[in-house]
PDB file of N, CA and C in Angstrom:
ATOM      1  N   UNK A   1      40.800  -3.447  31.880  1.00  0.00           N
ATOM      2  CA  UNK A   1      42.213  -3.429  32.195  1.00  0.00           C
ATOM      3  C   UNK A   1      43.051  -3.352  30.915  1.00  0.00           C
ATOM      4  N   UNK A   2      42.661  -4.637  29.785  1.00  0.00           N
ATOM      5  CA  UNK A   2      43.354  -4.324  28.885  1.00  0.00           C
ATOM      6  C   UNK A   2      43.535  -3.286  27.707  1.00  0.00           C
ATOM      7  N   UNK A   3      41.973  -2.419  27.708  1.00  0.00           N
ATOM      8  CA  UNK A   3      41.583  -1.539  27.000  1.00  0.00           C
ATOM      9  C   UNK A   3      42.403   0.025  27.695  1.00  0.00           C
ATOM     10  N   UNK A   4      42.745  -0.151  28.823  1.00  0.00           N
ATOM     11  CA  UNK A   4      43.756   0.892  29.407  1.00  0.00           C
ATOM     12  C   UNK A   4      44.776   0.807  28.995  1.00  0.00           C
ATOM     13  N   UNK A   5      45.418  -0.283  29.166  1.00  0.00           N
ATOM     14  CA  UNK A   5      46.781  -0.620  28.567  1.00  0.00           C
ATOM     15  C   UNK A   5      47.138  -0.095  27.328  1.00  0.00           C
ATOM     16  N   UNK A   6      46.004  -0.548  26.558  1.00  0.00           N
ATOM     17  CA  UNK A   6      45.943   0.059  24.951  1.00  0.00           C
ATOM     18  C   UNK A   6      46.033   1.287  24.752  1.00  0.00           C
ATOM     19  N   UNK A   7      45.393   2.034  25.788  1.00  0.00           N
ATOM     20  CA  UNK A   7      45.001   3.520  25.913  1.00  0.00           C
ATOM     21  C   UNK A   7      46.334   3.882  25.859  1.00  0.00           C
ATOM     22  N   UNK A   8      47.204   3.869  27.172  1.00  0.00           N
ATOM     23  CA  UNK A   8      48.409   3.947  27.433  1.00  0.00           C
ATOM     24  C   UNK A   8      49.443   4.292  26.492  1.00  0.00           C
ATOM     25  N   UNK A   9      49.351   3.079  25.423  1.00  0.00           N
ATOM     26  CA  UNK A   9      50.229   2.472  24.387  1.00  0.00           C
ATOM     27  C   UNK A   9      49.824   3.648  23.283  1.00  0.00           C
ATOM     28  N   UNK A  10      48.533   3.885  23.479  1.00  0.00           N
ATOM     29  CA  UNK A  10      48.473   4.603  22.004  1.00  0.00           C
ATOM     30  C   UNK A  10      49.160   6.171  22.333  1.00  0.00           C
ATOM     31  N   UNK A  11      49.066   6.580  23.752  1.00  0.00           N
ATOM     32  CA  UNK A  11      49.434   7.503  24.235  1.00  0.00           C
ATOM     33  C   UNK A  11      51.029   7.557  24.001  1.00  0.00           C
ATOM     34  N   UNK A  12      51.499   6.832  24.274  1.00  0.00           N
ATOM     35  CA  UNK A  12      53.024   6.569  23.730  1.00  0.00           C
ATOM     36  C   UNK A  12      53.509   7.006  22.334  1.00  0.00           C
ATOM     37  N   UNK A  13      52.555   6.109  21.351  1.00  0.00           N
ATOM     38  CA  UNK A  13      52.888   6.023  20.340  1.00  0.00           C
ATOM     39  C   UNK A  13      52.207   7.396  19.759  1.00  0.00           C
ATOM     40  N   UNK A  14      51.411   8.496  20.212  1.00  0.00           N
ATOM     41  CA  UNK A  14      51.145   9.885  19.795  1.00  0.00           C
ATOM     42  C   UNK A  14      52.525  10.575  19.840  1.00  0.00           C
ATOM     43  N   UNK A  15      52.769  10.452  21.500  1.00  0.00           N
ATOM     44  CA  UNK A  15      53.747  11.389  22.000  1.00  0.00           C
ATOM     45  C   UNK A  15      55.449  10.749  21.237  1.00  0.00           C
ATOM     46  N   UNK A  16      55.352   9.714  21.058  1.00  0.00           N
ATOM     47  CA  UNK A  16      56.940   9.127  20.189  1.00  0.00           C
ATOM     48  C   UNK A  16      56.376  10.166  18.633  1.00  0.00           C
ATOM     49  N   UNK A  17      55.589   9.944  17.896  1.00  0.00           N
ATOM     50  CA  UNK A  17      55.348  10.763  16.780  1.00  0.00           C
ATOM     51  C   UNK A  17      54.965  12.510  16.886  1.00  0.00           C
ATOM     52  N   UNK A  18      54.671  12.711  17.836  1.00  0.00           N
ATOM     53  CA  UNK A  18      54.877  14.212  17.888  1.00  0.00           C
ATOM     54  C   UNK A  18      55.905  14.505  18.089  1.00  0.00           C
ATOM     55  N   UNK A  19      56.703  14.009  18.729  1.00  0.00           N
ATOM     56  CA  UNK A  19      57.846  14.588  19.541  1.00  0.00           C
ATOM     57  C   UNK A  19      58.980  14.146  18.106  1.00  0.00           C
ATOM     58  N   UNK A  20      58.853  13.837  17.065  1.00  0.00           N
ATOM     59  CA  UNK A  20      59.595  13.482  15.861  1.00  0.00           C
ATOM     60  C   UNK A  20      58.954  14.923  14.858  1.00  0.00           C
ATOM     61  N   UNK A  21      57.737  15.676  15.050  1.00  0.00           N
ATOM     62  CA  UNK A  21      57.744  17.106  14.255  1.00  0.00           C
ATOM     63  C   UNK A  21      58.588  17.765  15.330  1.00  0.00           C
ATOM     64  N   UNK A  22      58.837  17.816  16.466  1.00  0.00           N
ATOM     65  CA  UNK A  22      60.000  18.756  17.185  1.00  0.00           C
ATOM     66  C   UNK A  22      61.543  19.029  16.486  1.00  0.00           C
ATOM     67  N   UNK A  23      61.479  17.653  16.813  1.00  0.00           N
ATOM     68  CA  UNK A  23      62.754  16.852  16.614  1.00  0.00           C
ATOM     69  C   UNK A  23      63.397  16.050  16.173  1.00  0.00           C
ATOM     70  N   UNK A  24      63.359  16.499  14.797  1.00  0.00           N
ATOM     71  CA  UNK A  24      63.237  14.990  14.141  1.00  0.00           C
ATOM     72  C   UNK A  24      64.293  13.866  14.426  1.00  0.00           C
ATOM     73  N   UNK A  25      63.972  12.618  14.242  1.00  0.00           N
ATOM     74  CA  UNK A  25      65.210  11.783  14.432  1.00  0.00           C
ATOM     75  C   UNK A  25      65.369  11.515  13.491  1.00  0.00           C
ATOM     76  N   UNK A  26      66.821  10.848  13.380  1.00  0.00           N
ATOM     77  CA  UNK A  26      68.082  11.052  11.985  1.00  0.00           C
ATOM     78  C   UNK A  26      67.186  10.228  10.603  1.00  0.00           C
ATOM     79  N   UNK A  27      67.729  10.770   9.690  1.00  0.00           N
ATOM     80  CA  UNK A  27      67.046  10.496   8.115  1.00  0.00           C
ATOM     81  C   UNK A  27      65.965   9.362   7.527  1.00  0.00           C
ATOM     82  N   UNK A  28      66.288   8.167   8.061  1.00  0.00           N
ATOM     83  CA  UNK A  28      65.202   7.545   7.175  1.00  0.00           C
ATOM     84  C   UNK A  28      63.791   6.961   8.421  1.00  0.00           C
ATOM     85  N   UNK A  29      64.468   6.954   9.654  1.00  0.00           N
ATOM     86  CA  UNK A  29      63.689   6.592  10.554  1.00  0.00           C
ATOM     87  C   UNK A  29      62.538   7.946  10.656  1.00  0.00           C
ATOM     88  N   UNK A  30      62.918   9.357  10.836  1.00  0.00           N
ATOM     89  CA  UNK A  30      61.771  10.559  10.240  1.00  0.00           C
ATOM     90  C   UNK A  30      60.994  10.334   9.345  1.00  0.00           C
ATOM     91  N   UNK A  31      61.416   9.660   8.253  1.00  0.00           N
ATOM     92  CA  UNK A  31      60.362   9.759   7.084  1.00  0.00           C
ATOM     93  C   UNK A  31      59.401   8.894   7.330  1.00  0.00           C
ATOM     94  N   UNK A  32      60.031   7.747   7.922  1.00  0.00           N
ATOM     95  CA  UNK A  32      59.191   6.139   8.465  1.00  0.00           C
ATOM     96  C   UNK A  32      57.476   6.853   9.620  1.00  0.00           C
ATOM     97  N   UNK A  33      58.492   7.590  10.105  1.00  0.00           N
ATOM     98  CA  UNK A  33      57.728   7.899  11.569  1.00  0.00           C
ATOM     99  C   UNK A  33      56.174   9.119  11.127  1.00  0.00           C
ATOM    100  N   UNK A  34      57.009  10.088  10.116  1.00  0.00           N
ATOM    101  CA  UNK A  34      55.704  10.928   9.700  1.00  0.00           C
ATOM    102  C   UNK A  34      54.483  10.361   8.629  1.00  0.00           C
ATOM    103  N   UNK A  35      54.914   9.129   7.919  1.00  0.00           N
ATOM    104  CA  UNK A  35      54.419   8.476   7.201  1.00  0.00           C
ATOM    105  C   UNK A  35      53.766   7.584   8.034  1.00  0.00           C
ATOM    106  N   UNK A  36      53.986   7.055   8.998  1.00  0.00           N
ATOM    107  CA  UNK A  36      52.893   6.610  10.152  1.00  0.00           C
ATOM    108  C   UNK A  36      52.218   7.141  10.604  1.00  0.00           C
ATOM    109  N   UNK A  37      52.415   8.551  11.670  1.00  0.00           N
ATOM    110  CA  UNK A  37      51.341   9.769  11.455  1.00  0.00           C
ATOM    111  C   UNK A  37      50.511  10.041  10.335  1.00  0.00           C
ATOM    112  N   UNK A  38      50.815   9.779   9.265  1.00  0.00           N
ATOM    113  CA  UNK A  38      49.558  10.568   8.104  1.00  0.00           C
ATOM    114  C   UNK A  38      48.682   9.406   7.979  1.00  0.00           C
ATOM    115  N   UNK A  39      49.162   7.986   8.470  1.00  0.00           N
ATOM    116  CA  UNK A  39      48.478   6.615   8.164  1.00  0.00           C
ATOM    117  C   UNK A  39      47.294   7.037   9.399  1.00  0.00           C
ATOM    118  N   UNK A  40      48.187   7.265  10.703  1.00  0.00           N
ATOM    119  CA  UNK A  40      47.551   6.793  11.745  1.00  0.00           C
ATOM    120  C   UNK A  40      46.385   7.951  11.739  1.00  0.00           C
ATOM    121  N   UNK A  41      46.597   9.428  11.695  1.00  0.00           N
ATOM    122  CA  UNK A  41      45.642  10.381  11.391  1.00  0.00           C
ATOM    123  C   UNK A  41      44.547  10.196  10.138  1.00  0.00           C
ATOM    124  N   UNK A  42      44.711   9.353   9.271  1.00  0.00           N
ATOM    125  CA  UNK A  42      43.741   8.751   8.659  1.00  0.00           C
ATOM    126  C   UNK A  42      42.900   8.037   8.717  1.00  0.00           C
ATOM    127  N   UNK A  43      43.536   7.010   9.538  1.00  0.00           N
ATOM    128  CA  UNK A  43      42.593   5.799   9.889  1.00  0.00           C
ATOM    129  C   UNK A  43      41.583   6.088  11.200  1.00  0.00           C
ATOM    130  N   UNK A  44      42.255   6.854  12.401  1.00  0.00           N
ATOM    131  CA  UNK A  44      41.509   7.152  13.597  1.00  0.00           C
ATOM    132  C   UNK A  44      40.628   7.879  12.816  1.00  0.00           C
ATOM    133  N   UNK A  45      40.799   9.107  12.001  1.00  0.00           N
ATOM    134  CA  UNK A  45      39.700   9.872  11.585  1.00  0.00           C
ATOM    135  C   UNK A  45      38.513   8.969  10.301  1.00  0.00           C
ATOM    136  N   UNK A  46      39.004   8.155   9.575  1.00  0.00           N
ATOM    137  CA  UNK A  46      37.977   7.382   9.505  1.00  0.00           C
ATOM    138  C   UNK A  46      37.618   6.819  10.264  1.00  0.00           C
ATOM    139  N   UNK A  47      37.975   6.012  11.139  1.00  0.00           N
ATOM    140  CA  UNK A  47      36.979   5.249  12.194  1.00  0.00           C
ATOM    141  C   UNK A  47      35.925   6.387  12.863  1.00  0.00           C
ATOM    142  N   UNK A  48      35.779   7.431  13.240  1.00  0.00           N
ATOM    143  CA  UNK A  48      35.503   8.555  13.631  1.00  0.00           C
ATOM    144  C   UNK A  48      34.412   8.842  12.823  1.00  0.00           C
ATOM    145  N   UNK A  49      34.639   8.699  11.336  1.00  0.00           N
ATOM    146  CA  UNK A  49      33.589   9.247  10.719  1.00  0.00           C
ATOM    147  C   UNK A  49      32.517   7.995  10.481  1.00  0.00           C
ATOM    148  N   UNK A  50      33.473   6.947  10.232  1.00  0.00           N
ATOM    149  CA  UNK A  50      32.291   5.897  10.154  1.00  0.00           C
ATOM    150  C   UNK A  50      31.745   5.654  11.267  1.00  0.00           C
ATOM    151  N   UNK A  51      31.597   5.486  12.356  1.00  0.00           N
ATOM    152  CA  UNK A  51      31.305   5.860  13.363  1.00  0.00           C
ATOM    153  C   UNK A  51      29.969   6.683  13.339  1.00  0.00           C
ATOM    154  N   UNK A  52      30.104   7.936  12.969  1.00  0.00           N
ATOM    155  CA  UNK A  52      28.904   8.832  13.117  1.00  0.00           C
ATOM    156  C   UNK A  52      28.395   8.757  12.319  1.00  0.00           C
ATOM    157  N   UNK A  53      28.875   8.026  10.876  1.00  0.00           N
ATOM    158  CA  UNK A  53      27.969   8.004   9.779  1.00  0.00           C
ATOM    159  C   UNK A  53      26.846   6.275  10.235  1.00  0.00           C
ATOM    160  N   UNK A  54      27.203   5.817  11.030  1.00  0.00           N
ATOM    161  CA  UNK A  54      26.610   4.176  11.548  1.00  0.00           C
ATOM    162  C   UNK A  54      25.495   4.561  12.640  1.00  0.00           C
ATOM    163  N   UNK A  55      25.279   5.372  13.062  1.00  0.00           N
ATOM    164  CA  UNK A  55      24.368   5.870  14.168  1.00  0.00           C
ATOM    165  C   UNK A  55      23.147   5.735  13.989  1.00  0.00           C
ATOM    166  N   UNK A  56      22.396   5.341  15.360  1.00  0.00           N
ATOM    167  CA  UNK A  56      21.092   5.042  14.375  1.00  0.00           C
ATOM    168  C   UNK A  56      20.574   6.521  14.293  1.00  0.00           C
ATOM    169  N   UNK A  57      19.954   6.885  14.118  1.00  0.00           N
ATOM    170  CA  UNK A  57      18.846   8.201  13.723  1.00  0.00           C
ATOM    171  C   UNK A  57      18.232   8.505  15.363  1.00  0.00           C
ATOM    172  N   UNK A  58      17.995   7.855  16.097  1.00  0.00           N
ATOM    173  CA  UNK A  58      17.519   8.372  17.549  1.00  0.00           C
ATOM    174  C   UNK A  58      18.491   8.039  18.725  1.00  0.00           C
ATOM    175  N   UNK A  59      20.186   8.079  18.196  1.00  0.00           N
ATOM    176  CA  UNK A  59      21.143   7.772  19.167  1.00  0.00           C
ATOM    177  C   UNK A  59      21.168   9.220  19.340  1.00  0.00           C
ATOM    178  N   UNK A  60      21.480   9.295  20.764  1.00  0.00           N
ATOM    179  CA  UNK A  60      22.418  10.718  20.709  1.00  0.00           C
ATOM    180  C   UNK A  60      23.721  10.958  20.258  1.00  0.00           C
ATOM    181  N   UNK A  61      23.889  12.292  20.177  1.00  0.00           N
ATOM    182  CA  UNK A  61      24.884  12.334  19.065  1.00  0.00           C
ATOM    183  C   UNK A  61      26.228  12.215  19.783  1.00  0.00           C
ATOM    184  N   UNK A  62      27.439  11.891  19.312  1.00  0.00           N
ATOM    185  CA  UNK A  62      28.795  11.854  20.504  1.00  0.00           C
ATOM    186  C   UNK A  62      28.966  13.807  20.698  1.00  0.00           C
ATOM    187  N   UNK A  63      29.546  13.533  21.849  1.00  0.00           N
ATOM    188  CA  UNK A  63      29.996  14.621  22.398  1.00  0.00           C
ATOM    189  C   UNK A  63      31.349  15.240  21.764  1.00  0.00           C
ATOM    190  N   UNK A  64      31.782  16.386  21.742  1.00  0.00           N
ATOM    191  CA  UNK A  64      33.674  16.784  21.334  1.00  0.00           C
ATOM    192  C   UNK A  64      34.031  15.418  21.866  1.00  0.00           C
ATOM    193  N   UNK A  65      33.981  15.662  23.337  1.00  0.00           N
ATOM    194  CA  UNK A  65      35.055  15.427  24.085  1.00  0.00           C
ATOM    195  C   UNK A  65      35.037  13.878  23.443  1.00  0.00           C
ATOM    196  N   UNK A  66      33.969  13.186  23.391  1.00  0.00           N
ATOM    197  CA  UNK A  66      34.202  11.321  22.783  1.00  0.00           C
ATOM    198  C   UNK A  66      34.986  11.695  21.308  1.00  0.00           C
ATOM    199  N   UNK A  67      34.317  12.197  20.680  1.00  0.00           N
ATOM    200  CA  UNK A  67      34.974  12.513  19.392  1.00  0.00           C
ATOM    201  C   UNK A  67      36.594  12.342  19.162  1.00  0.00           C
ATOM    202  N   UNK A  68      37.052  13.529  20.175  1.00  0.00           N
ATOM    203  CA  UNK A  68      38.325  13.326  20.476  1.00  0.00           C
ATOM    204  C   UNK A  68      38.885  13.074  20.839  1.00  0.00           C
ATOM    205  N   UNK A  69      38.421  11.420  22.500  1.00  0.00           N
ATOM    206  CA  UNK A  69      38.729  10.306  22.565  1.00  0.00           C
ATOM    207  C   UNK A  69      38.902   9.639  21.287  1.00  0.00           C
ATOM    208  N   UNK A  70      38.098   9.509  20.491  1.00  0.00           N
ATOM    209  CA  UNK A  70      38.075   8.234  19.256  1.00  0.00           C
ATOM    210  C   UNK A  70      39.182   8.729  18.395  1.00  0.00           C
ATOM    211  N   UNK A  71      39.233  10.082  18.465  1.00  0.00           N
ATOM    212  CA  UNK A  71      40.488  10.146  17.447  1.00  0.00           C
ATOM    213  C   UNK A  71      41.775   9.502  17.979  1.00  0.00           C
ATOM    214  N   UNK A  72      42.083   9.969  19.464  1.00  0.00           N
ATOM    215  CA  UNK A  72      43.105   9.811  19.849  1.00  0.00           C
ATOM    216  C   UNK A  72      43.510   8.561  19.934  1.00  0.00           C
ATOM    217  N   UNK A  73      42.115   7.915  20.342  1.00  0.00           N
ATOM    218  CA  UNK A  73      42.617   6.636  21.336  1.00  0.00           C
ATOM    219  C   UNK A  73      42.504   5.165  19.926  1.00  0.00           C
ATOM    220  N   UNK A  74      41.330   5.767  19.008  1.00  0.00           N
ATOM    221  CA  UNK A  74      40.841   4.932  18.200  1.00  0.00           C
ATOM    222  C   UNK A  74      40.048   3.499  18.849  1.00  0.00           C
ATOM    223  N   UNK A  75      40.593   2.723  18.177  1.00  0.00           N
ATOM    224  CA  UNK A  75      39.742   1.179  18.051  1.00  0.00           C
ATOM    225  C   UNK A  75      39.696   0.748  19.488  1.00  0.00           C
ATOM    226  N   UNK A  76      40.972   1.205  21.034  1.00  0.00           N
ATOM    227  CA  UNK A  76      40.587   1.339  21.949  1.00  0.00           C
ATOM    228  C   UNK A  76      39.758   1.726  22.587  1.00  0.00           C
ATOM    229  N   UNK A  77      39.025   3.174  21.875  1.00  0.00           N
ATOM    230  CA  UNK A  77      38.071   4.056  22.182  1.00  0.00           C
ATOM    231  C   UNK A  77      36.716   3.319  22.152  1.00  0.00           C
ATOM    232  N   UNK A  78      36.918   2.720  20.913  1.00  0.00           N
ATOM    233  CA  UNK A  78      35.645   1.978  20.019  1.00  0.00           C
ATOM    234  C   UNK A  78      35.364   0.799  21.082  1.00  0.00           C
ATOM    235  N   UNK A  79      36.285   0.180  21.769  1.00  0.00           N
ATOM    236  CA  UNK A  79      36.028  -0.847  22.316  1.00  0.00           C
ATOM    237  C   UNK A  79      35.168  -0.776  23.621  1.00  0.00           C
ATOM    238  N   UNK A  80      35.753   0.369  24.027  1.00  0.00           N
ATOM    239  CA  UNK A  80      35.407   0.804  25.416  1.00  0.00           C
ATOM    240  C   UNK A  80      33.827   1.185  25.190  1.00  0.00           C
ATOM    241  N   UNK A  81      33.594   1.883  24.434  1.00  0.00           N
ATOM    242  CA  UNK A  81      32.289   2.532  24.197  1.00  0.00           C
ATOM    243  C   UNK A  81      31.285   1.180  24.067  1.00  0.00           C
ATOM    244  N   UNK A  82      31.588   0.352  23.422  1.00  0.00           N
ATOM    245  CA  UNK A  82      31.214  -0.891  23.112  1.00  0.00           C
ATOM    246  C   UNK A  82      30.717  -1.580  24.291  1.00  0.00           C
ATOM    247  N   UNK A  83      31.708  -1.641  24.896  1.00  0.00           N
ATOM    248  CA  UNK A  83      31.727  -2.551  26.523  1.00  0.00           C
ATOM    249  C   UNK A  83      30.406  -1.432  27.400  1.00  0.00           C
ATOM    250  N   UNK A  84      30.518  -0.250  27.299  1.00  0.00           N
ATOM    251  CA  UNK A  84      29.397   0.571  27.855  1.00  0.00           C
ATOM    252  C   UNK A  84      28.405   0.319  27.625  1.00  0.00           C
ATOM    253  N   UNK A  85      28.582   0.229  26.378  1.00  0.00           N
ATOM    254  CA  UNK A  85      26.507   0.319  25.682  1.00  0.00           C
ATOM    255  C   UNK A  85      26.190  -1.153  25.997  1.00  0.00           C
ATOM    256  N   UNK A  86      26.782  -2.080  26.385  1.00  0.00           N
ATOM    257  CA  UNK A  86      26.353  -3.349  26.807  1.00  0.00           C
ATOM    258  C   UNK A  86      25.606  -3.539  28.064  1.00  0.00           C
ATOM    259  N   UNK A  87      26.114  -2.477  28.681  1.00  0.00           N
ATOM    260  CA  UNK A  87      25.979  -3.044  30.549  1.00  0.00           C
ATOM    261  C   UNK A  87      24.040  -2.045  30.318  1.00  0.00           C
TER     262      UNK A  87
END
């Protein structure tokens, strides 16, 4: 439930930062907002790589499509996957 929520939220917080390369909003709050994008596109894509670099040697490998869950969703992503490989 709460790992949706998160999902949700991060979905928000993509679409509030894309929708600021459209359009930007007024002067210092733009700079704030694309400088969070280059943070946030950094960090999901490291988690991403560390990630596949942590694998054991006879996991299968992630799919696109997880891949680009983990980017999107990140540490939500991570969690969920987590909660899977448990059951």
């Amino acid at each position: 439930m709460l790992i949706n929520l998160g999902r949700l939220l991060m979905l928000g917080v993509w679409a509030f930062m894309l929708l600021n390369l459209f359009q930007p909003f007024p002067r210092p709050l733009n700079i704030f907002i694309n400088v969070a994008m280059a943070f946030t596109i950094l960090m999901h894509g490291l988690q991403l790589t560390l990630l596949k670099s942590t694998q054991a040697k006879g996991a299968a490998p992630l799919s696109k499509a997880q891949e680009l869950r983990i980017f999107v969703f990140g540490v939500f992503e991570l969690l969920a996957l987590q909660k899977q490989q448990k059951r």
